[in-house]
Protein backbone atom coordinates (compact mmCIF):
# COMPACT_ATOMS: atom_id res chain seq x y z
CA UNK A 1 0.00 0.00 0.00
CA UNK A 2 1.36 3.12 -1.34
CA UNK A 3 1.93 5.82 1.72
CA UNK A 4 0.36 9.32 1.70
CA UNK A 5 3.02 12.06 0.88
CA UNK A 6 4.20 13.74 3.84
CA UNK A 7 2.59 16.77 3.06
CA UNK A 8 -0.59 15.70 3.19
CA UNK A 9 -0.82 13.94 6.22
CA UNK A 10 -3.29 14.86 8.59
CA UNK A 11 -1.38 15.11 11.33
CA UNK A 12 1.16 18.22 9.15
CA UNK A 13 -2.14 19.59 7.82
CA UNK A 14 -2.96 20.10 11.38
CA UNK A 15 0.22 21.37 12.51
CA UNK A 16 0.23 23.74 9.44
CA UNK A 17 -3.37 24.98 10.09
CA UNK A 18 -2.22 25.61 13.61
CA UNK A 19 0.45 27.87 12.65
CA UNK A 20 -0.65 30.13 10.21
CA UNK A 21 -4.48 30.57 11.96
CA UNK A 22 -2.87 30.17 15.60
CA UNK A 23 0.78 31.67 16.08
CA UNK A 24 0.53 33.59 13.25
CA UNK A 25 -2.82 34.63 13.28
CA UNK A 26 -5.40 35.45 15.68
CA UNK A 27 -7.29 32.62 16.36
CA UNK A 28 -6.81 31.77 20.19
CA UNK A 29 -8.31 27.98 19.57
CA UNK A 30 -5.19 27.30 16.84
CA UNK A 31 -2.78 28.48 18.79
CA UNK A 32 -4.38 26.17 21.29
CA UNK A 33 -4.05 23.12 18.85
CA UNK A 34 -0.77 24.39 17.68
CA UNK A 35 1.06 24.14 21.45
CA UNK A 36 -0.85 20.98 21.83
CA UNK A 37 0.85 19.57 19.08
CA UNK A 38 4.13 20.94 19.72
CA UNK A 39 3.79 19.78 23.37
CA UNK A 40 3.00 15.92 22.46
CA UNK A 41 5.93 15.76 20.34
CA UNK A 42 8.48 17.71 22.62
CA UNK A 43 6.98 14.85 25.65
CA UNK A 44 7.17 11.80 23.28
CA UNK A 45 10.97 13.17 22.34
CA UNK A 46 11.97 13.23 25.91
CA UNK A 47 10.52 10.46 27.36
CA UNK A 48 9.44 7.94 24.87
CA UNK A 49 11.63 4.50 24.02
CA UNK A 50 14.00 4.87 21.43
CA UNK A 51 17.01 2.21 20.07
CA UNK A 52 20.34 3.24 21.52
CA UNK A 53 23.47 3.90 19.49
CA UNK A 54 26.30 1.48 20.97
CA UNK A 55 29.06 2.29 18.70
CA UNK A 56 29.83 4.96 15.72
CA UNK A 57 32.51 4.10 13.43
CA UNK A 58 34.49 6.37 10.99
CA UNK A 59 34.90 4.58 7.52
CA UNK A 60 36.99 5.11 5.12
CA UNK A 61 36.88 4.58 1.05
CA UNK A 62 36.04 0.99 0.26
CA UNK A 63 34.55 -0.02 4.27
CA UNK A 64 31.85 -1.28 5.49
CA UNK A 65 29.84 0.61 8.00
CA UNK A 66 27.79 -1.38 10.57
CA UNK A 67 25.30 -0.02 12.95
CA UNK A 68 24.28 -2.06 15.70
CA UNK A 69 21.71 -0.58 18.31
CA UNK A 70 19.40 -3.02 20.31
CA UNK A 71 15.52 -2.45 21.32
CA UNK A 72 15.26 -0.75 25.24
CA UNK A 73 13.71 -3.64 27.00
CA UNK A 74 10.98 -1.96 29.71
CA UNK A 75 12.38 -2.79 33.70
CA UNK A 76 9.85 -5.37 33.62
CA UNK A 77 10.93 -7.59 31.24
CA UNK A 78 14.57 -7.05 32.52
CA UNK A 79 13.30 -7.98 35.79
CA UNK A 80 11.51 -11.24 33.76
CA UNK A 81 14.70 -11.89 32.27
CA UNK A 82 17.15 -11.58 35.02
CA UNK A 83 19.45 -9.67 32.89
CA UNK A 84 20.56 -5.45 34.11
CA UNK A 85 21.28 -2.93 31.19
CA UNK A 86 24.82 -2.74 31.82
CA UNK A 87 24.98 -6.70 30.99
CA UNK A 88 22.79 -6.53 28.08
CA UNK A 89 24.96 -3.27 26.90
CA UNK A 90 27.78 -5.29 27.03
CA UNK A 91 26.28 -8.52 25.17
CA UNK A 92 25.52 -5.91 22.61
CA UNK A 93 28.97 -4.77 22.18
CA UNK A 94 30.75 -8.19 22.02
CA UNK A 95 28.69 -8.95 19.80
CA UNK A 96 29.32 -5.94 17.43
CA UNK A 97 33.01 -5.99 18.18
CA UNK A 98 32.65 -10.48 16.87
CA UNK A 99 31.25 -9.19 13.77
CA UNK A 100 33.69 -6.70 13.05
CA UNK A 101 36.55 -9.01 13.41
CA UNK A 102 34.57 -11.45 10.81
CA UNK A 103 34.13 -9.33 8.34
């Protein structure tokens, strides 16, 4: 299924809406809509789960770049598992440091 352009999104036709009516205009209910927006994004930015970077490698001409990151696991299912971050950081890394020496 093709995707909708970006553009034409709901969610940026909102945002756009909210800009020129709201902070740019006079409307006190888009400007309303317009911080609302801004807000969830600026929340799900600083709190939400995102993959961690474990290593960054510079490559030169004719290299192969590999970029390993693993899913956050939630304290429960670390808990579940028995395993801490700084173990699972570390299985991470051994493992990116075994592929590097394969290839």
């Amino acid at each position: 299924m093709a995707q909708i352009p970006v553009n034409l999104r709901p969610k940026y036709l909102i945002r756009r809406k909210a800009m020129r009516h709201g902070l740019l205009g006079p409307s006190r209910f888009w400007r309303f809509v317009g911080l609302l927006i801004a807000g969830s994004n600026t929340i799900q930015k600083t709190f939400g789960k995102s993959p961690e970077r474990l290593a960054r490698r510079r490559i030169g001409i004719g290299h192969v770049l590999t970029v390993a990151t693993y899913a956050p696991l939630t304290r429960k299912q670390r808990r579940s598992l028995g395993i801490s971050k700084k173990s699972l950081e570390a299985d991470a890394r051994a493992e990116l440091e075994a592929a590097q020496r394969a290839s």
